[in-house]
Structure formats: structure tokens, C-alpha cells
N, C-alpha and C. Protein backbone atom coordinates (compact mmCIF):
# COMPACT_ATOMS: atom_id res chain seq x y z
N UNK A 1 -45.87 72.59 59.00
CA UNK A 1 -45.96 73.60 58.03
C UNK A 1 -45.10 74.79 58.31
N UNK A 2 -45.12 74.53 59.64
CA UNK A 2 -43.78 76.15 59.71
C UNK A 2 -42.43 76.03 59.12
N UNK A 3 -42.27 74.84 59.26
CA UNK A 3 -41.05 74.67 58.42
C UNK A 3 -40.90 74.83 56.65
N UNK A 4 -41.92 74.83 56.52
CA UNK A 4 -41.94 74.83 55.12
C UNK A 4 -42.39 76.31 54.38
N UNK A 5 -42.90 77.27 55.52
CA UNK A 5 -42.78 78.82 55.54
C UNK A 5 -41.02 79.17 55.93
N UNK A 6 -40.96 78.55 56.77
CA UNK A 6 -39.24 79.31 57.26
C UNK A 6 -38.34 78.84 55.86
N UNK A 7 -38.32 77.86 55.01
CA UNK A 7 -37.43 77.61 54.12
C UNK A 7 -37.87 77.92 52.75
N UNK A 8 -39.14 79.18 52.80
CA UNK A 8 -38.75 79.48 51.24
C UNK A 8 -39.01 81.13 51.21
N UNK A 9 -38.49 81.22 50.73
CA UNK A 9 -38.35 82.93 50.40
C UNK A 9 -38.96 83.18 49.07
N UNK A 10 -39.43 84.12 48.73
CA UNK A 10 -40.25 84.11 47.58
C UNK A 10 -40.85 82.99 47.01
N UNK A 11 -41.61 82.15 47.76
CA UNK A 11 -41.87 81.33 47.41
C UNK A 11 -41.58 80.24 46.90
N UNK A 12 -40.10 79.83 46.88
CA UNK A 12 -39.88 78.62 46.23
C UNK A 12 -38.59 78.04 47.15
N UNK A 13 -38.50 77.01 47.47
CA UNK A 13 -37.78 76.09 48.40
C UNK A 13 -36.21 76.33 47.86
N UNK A 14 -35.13 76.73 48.85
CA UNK A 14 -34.22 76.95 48.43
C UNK A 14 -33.11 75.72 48.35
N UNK A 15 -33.22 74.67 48.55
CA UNK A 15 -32.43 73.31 48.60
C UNK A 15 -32.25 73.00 47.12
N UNK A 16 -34.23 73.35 46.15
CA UNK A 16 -34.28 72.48 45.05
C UNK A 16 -33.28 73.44 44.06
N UNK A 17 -33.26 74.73 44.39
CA UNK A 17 -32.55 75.92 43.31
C UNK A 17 -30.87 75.31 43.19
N UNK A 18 -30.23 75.63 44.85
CA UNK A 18 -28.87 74.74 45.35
C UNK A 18 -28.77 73.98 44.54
N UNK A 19 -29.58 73.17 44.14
CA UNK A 19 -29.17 71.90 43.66
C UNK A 19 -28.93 71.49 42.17
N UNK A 20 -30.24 72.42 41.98
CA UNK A 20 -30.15 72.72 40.04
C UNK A 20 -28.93 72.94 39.64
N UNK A 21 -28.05 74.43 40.33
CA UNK A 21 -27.57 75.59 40.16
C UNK A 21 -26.16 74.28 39.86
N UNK A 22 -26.25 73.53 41.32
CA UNK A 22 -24.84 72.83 41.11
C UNK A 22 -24.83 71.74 40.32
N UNK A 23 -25.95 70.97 40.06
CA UNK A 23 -25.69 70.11 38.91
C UNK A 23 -25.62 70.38 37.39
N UNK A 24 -26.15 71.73 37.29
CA UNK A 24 -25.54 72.42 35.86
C UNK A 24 -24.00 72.70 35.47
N UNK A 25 -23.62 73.23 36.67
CA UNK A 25 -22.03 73.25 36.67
C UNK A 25 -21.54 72.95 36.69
N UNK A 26 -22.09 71.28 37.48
CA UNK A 26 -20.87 70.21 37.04
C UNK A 26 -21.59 68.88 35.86
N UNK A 27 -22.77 69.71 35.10
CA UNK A 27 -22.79 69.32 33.56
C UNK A 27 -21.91 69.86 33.02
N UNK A 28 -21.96 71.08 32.85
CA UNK A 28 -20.70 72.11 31.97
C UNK A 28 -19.69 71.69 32.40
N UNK A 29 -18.86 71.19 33.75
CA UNK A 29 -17.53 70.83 33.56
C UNK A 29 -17.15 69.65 32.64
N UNK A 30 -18.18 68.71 32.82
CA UNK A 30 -17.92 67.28 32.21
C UNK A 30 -18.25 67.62 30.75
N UNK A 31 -18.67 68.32 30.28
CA UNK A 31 -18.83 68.65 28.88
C UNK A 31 -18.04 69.32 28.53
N UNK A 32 -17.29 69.95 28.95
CA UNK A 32 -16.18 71.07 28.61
C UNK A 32 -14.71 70.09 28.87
N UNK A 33 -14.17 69.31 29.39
CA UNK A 33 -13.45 67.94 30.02
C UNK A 33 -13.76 67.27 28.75
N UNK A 34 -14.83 66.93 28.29
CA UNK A 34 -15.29 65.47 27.41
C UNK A 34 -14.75 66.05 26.27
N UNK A 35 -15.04 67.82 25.62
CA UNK A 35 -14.70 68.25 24.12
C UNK A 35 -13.23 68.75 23.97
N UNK A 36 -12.23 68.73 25.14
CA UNK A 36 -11.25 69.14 24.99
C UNK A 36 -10.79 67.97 25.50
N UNK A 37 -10.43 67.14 26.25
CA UNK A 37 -9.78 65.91 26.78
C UNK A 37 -9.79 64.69 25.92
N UNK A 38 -10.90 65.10 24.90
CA UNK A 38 -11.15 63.60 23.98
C UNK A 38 -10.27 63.61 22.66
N UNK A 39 -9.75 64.72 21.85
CA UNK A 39 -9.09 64.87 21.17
C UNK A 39 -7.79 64.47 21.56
N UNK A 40 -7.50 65.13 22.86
CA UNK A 40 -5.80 65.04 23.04
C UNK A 40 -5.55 63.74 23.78
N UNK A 41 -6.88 62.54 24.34
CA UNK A 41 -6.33 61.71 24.73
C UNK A 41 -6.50 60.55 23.24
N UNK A 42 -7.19 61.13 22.34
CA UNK A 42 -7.39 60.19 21.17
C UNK A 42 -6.53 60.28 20.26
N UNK A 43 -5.53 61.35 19.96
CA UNK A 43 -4.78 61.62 18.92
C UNK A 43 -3.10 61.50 19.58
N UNK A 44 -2.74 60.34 19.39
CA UNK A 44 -1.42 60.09 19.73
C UNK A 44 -0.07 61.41 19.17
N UNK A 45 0.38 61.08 20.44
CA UNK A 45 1.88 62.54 19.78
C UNK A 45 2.89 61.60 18.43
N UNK A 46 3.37 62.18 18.23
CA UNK A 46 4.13 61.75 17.23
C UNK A 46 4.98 60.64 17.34
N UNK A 47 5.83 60.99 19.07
CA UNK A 47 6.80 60.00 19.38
C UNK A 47 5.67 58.70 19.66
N UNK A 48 4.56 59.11 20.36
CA UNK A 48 3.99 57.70 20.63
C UNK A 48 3.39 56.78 19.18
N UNK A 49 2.79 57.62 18.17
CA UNK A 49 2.73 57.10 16.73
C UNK A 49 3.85 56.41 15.69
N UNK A 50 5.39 56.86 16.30
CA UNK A 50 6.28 55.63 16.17
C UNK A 50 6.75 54.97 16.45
N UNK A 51 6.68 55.06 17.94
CA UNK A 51 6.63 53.93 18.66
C UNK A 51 5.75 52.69 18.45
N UNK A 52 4.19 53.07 18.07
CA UNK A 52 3.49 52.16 17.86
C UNK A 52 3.30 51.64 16.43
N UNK A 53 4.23 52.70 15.89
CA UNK A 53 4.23 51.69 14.28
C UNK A 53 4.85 50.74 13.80
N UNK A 54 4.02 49.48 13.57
CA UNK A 54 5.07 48.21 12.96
C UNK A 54 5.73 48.78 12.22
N UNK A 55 7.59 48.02 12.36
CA UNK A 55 9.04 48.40 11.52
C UNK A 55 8.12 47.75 10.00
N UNK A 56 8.28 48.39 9.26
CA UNK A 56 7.93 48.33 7.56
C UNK A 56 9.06 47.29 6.91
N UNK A 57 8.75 45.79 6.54
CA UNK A 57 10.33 45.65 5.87
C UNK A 57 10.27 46.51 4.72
N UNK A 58 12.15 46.24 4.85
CA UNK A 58 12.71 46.67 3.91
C UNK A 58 12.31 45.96 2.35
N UNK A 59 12.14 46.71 1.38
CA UNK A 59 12.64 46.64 0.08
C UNK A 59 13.47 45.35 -0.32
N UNK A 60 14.44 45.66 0.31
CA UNK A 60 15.42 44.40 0.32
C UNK A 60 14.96 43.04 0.68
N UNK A 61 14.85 42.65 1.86
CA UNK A 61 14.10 41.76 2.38
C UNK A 61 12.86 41.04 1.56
N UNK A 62 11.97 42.33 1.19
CA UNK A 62 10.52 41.81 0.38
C UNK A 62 11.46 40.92 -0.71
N UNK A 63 12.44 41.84 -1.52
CA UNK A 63 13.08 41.08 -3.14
C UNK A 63 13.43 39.35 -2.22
N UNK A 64 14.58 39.45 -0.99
CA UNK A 64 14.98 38.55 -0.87
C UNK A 64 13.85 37.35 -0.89
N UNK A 65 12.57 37.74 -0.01
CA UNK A 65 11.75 36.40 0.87
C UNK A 65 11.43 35.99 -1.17
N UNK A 66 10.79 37.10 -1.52
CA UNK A 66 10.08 36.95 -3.15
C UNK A 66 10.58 35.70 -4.02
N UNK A 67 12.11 35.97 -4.11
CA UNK A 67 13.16 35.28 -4.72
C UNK A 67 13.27 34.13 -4.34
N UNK A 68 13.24 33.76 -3.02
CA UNK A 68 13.48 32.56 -2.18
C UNK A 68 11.60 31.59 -2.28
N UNK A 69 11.26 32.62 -2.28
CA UNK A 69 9.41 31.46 -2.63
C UNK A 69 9.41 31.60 -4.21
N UNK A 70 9.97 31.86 -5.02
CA UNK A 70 10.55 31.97 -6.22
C UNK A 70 11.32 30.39 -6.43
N UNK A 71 12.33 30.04 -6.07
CA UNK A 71 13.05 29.15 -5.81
C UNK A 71 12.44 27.95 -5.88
N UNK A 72 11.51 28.21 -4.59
CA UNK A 72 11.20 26.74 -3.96
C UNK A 72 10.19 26.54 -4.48
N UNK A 73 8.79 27.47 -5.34
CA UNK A 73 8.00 27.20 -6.00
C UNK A 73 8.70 26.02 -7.26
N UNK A 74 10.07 26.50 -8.30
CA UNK A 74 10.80 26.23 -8.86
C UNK A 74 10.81 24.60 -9.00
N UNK A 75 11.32 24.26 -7.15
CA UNK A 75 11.74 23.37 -7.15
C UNK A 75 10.78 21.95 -6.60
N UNK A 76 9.56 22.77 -6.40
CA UNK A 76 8.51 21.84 -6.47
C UNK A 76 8.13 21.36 -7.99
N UNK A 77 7.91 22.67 -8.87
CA UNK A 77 7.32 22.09 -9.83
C UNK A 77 8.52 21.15 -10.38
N UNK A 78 9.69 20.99 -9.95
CA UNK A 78 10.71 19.91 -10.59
C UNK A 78 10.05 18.56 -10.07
N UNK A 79 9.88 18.68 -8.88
CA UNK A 79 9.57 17.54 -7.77
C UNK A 79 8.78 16.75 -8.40
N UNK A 80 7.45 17.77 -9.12
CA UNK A 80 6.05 17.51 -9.04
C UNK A 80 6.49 16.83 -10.93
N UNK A 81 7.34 17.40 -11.91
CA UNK A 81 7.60 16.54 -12.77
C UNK A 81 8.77 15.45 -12.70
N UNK A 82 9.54 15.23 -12.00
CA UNK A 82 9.79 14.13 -11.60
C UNK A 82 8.90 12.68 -11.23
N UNK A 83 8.16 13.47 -10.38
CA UNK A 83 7.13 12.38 -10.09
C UNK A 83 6.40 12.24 -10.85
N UNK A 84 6.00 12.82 -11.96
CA UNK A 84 4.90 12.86 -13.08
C UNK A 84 5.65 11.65 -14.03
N UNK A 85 7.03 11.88 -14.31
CA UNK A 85 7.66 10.86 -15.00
C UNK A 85 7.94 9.27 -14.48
N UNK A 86 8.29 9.21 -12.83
CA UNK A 86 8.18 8.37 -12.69
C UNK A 86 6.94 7.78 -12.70
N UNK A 87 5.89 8.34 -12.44
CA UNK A 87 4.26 7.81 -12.31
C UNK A 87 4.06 7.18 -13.46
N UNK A 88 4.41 7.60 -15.13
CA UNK A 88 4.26 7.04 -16.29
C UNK A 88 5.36 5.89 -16.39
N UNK A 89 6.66 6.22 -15.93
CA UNK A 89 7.39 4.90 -15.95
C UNK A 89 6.82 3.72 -15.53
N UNK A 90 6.59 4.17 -14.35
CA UNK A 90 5.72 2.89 -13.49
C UNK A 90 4.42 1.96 -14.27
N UNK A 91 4.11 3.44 -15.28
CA UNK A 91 2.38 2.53 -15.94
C UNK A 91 2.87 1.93 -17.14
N UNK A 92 4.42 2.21 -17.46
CA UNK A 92 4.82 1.92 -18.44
C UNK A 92 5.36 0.10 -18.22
N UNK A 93 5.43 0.32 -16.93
CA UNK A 93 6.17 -1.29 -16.18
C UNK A 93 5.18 -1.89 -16.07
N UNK A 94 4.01 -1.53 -14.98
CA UNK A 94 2.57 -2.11 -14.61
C UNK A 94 2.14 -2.49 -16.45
N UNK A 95 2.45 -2.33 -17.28
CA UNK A 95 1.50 -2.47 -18.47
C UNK A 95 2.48 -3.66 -18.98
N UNK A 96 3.73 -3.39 -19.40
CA UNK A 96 4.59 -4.48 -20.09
C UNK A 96 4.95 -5.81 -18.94
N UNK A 97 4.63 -5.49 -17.50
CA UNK A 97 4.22 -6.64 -16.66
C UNK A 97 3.55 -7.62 -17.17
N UNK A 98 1.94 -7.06 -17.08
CA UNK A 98 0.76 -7.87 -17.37
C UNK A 98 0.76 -8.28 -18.78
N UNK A 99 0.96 -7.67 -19.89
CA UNK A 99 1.53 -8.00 -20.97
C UNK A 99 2.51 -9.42 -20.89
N UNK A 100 3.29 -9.64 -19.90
CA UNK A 100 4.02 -10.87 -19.84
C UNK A 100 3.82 -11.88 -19.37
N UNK A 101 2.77 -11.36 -18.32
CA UNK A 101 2.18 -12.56 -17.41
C UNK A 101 0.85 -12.91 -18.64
N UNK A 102 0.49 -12.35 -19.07
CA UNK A 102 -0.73 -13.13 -20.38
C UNK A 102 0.30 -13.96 -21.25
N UNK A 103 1.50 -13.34 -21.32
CA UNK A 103 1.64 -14.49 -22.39
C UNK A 103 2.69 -15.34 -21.32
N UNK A 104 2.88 -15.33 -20.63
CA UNK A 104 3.66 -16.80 -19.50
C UNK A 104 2.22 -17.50 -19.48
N UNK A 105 1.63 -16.68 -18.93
CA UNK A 105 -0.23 -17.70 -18.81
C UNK A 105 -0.16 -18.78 -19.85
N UNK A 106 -0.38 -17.97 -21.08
CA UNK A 106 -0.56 -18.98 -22.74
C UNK A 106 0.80 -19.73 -23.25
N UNK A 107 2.04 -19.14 -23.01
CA UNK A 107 2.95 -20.17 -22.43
C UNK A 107 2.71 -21.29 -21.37
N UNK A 108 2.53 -21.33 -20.17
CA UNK A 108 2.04 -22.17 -19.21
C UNK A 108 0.66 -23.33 -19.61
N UNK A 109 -0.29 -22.40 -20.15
CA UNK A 109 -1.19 -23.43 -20.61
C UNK A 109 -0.85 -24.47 -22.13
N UNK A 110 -0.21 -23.85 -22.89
CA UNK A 110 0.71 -24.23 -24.20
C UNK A 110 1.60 -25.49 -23.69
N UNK A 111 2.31 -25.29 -22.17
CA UNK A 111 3.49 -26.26 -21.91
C UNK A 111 2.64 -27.55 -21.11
N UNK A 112 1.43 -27.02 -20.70
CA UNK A 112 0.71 -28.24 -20.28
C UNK A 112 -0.24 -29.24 -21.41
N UNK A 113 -0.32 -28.50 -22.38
CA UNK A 113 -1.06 -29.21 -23.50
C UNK A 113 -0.24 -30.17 -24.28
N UNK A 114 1.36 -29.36 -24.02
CA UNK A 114 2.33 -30.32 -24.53
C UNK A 114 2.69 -31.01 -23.84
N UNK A 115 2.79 -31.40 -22.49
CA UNK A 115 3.21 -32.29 -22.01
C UNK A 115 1.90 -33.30 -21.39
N UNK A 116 0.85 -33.01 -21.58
CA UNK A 116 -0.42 -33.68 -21.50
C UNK A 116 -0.49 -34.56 -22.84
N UNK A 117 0.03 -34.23 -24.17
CA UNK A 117 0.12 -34.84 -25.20
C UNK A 117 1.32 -36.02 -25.22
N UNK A 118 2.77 -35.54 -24.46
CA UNK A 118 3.64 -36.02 -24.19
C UNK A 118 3.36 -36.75 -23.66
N UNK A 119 2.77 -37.01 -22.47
CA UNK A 119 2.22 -37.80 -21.01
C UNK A 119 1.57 -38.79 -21.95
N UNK A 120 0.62 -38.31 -22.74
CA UNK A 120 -0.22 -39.97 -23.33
C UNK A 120 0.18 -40.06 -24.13
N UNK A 121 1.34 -40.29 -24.90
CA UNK A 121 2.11 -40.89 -25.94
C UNK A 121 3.11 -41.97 -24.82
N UNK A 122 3.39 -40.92 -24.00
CA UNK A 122 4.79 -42.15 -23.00
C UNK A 122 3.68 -43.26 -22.50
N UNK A 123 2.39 -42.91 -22.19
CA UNK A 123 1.70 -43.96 -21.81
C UNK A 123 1.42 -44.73 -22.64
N UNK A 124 1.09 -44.41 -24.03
CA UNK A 124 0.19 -45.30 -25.09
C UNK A 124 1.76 -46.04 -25.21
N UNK A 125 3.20 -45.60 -25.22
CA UNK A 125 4.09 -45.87 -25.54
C UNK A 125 4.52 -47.16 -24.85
N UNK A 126 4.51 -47.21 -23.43
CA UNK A 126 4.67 -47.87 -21.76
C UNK A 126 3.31 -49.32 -22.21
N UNK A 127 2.39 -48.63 -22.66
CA UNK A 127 1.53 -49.81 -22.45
C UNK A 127 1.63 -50.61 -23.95
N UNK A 128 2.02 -50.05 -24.58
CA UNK A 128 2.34 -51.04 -26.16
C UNK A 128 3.20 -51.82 -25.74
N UNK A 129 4.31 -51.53 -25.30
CA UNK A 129 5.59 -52.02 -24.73
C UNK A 129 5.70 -53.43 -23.76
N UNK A 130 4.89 -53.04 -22.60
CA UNK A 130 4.60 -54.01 -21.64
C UNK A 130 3.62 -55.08 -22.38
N UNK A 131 2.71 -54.58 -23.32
CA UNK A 131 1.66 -55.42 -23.88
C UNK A 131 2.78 -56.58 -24.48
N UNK A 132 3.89 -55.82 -25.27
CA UNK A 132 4.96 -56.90 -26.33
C UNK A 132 5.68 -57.65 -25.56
N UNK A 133 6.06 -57.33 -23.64
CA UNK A 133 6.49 -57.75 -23.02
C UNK A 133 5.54 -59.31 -22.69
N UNK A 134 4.16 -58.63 -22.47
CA UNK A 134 3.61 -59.75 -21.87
C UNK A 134 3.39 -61.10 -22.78
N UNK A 135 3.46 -60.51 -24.46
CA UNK A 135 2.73 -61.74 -25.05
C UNK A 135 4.27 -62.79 -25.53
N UNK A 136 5.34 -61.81 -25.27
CA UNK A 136 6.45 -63.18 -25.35
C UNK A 136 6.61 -64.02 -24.64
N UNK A 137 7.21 -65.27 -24.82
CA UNK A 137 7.51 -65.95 -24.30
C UNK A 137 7.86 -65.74 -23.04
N UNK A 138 7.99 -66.15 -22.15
CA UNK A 138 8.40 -65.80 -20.39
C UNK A 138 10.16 -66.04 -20.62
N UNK A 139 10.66 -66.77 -21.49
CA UNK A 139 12.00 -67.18 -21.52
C UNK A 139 12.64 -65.84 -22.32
N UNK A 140 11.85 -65.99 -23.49
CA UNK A 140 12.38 -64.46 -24.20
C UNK A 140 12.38 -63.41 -23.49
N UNK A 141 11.41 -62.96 -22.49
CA UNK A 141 11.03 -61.86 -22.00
C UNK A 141 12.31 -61.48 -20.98
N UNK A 142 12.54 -62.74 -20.28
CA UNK A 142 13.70 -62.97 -19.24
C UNK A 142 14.97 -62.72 -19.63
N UNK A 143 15.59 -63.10 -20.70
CA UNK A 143 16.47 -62.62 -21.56
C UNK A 143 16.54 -61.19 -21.20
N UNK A 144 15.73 -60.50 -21.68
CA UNK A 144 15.83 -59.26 -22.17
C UNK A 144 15.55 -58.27 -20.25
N UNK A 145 15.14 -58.71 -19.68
CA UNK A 145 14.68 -58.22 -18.62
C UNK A 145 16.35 -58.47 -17.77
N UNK A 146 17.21 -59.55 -18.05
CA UNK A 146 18.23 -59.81 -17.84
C UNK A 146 19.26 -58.64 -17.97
N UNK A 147 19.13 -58.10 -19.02
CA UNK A 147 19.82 -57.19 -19.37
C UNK A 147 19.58 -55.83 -19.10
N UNK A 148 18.34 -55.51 -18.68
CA UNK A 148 17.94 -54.04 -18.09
C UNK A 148 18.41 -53.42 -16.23
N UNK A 149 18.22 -52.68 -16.33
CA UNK A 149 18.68 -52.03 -15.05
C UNK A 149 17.45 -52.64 -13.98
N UNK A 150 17.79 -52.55 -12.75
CA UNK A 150 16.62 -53.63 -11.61
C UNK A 150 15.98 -52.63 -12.26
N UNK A 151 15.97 -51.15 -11.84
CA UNK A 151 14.82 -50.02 -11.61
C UNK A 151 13.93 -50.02 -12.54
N UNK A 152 14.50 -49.90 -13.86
CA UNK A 152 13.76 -50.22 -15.21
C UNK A 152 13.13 -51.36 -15.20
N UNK A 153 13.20 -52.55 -14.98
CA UNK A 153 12.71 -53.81 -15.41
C UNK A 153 11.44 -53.90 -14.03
N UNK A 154 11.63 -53.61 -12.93
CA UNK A 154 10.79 -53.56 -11.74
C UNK A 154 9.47 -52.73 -12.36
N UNK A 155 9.81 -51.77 -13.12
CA UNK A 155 8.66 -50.66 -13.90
C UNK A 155 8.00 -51.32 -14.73
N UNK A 156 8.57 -52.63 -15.60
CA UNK A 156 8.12 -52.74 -16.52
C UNK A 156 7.23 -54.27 -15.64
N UNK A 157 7.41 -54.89 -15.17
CA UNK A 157 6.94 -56.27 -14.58
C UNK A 157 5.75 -55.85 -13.55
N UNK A 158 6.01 -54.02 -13.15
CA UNK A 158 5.11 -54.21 -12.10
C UNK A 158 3.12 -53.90 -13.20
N UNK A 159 3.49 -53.25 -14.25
CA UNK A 159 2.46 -53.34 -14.96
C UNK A 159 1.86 -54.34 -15.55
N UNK A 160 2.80 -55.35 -15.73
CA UNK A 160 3.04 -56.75 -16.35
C UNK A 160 1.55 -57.43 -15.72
N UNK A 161 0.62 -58.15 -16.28
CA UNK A 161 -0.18 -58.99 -15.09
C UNK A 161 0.55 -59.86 -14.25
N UNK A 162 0.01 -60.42 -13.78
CA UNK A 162 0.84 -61.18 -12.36
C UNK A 162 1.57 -62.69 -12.68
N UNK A 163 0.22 -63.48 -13.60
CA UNK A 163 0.83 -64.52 -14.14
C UNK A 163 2.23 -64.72 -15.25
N UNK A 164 2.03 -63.03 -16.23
CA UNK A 164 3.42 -62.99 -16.89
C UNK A 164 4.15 -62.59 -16.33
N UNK A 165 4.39 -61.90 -15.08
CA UNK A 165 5.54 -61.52 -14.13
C UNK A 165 6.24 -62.26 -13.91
N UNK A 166 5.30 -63.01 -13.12
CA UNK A 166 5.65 -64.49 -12.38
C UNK A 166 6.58 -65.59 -13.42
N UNK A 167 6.38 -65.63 -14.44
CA UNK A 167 6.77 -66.77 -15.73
C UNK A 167 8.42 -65.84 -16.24
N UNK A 168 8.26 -64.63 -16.34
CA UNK A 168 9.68 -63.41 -16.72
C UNK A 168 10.58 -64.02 -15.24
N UNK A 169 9.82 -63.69 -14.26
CA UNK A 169 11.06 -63.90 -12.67
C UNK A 169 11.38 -65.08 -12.94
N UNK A 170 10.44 -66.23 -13.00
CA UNK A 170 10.58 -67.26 -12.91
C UNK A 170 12.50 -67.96 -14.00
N UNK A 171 12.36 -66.76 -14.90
CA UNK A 171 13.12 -67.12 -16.20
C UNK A 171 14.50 -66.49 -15.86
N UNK A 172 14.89 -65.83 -14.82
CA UNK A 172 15.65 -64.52 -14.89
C UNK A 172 16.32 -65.39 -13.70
N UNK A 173 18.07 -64.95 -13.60
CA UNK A 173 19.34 -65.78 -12.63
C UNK A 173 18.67 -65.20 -11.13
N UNK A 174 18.54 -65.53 -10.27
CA UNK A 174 17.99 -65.44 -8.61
C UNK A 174 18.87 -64.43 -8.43
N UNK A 175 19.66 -63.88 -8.43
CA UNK A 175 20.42 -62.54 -8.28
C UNK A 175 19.46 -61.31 -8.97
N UNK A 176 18.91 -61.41 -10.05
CA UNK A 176 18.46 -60.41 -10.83
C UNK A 176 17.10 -60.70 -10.38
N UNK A 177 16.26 -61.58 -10.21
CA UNK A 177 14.84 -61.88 -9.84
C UNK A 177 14.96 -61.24 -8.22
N UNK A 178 16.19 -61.27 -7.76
CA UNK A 178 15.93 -60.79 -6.29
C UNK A 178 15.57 -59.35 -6.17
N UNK A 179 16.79 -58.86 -7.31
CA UNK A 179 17.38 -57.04 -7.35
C UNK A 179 15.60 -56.78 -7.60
N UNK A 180 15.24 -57.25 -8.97
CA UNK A 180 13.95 -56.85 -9.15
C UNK A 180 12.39 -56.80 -7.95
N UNK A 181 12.71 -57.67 -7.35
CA UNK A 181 11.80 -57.81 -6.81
C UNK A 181 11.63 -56.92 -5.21
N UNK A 182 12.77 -56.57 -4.79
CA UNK A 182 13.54 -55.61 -3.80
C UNK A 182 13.05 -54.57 -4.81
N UNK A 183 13.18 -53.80 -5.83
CA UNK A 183 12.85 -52.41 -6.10
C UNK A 183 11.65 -52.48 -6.00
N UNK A 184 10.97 -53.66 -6.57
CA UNK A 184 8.98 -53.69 -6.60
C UNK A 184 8.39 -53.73 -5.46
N UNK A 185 9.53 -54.14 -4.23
CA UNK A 185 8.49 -54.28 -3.16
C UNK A 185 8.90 -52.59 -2.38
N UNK A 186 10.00 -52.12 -2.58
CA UNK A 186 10.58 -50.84 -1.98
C UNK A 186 9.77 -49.37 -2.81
N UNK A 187 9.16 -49.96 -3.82
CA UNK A 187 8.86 -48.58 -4.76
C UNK A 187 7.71 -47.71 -4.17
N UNK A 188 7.05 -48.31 -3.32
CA UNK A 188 5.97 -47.77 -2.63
C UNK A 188 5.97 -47.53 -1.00
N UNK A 189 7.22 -47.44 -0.45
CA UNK A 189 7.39 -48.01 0.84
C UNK A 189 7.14 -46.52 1.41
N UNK A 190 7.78 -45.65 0.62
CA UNK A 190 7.72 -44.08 1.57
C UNK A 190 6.25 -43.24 1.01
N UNK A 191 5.36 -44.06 1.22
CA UNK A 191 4.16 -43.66 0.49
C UNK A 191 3.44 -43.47 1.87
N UNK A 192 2.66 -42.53 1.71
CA UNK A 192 1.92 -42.86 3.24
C UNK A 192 0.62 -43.45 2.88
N UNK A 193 0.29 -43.76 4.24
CA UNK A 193 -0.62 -45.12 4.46
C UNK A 193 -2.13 -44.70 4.31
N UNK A 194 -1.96 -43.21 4.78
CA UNK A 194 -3.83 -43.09 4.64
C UNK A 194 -3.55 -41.92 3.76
């Protein structure tokens, strides 16, 4: 306790006063620092405000870039009707295409009805024929088989039944019964087997 008589004078401890006294004064400095230092470090000088100002284009420049996306806008929308025309050309082709292929189709089915009609006339034709072949005489028939090409007459004998074949060869010079009979046995040779 003596110590605490020796360190106060009128009663009150002189360390805590010290201490007030100096932390007020260096409140007031930092407040007096903060209201004058904050302006002049916040408000740039002039030279440093053009230094830091982006160069502005020119006038000129703005017309030029303007003009030039001017242009090329221009030359898209050409692009873009170009291609608009060819796109309809194309539907104009895609359409008169299919248009042709329907009628090649009804052509195509048209050329098979005719030659399906054709086909059984040459047959009804082939088998009347061979029928007039078979009911002549074997001597008459030979005659006339005499006079045809091997290839032809081999066509006509091989439909022939077997017994009027046989009676036609039988009738026909061994030169011509041979030719014939060489195409009838060769006509099937490059046929395959299975």
C-alpha cells in the first residue's frame, strides 16, 4: 500500500492521466492526417488524370470502323440471299427430280406390262409353232429344219417332244442332225450345277 500512497497526488494515480492525455493526442493527430490526407491522396492532379485517361477515338476512326461493319453487314445480307436463292433452286430440283422418278416408276412399270404381254404372245407364239412343227410329218418337218440356222432349229426341237425330235433328226443330212444336236447338248453347259 505504500506504493500506492507514493504514486498519487491528489488522489488519483498518475500513469492512468499520462496515458489518457497521450492517447487523445495521438487521436487528434490521426484525425487531423485522415481529414486532410484523404482528399489530396483521393483526388488525382491533373497530370495524373491524363495520364490515366483512356485515348478517346477519334471521330474519324468511329465513321471509319461504322462504315466498314456497314459493308460487311451489306455483304452478308448478299451472302444470306444468295443462299436463300440457291436453297429454292435446289427445292426447285429436289421437286422436278421426284416428279421424274414417279413417272420413270409408271414408265418402268408400263415397260414391264408391255413386255410381260410381249413375253406371252412370243410364248403363245413359240408354242403354236412347235405344236405345227410337231404334228407334221417328220419328213416335212426335216425339210424345213434343213433350212434353218443349227441355233434356231436346236430351239425349236428342244421343245419338240422327244419322239417328234427324234423322227425331224432322224429326217435331216448327218451334217445338220450333228450341228443341231452339238447346240442342244452345249445350250446348257455353262449353267451351274447346283
Amino acid at each position: 500500500m505504500s506504493r500506492r500512497r507514493a504514486s498519487r497526488q491528489d488522489g488519483r494515480p498518475r500513469a492512468g492521466v499520462l496515458t489518457v492525455i497521450a492517447l487523445l493526442m495521438l487521436d487528434s493527430a490521426v484525425i487531423r492526417i485522415g481529414l486532410e490526407a484523404g482528399p489530396a491522396l483521393a483526388k488525382p492532379t491533373e497530370s495524373e488524370f491524363a495520364e490515366s485517361k483512356p485515348t478517346a477515338p477519334k471521330a474519324r476512326d468511329i465513321q471509319a470502323l461504322l462504315h466498314e461493319l456497314l459493308k460487311r453487314e451489306e455483304r452478308v445480307k448478299q451472302r444470306e440471299d444468295m443462299l436463300r436463292e440457291q436453297e429454292k433452286a435446289l427445292e426447285i430440283a429436289g421437286q422436278a427430280i421426284e416428279t421424274r422418278l414417279v413417272a420413270l416408276e409408271e414408265a418402268e412399270q408400263s415397260l414391264r406390262a408391255t413386255l410381260a404381254v410381249a413375253d406371252n404372245a412370243a410364248e403363245k407364239d413359240l408354242t403354236r409353232l412347235t405344236d405345227v412343227y410337231q404334228t407334221m410329218k417328220p419328213k416335212d418337218a426335216a425339210a424345213l429344219f434343213e433350212t434353218m440356222e443349227p441355233t434356231f432349229a436346236a430351239g425349236f426341237l428342244s421343245r419338240v417332244p422327244p419322239d417328234s425330235a427324234a423322227g425331224i433328226l432322224a429326217g435331216l443330212s448327218p451334217e445338220a442332225a450333228y450341228t443341231i444336236s452339238v447346240v442342244m447338248a452345249g445350250r446348257n453347259a455353262s449353267a451351274p450345277l447346283e
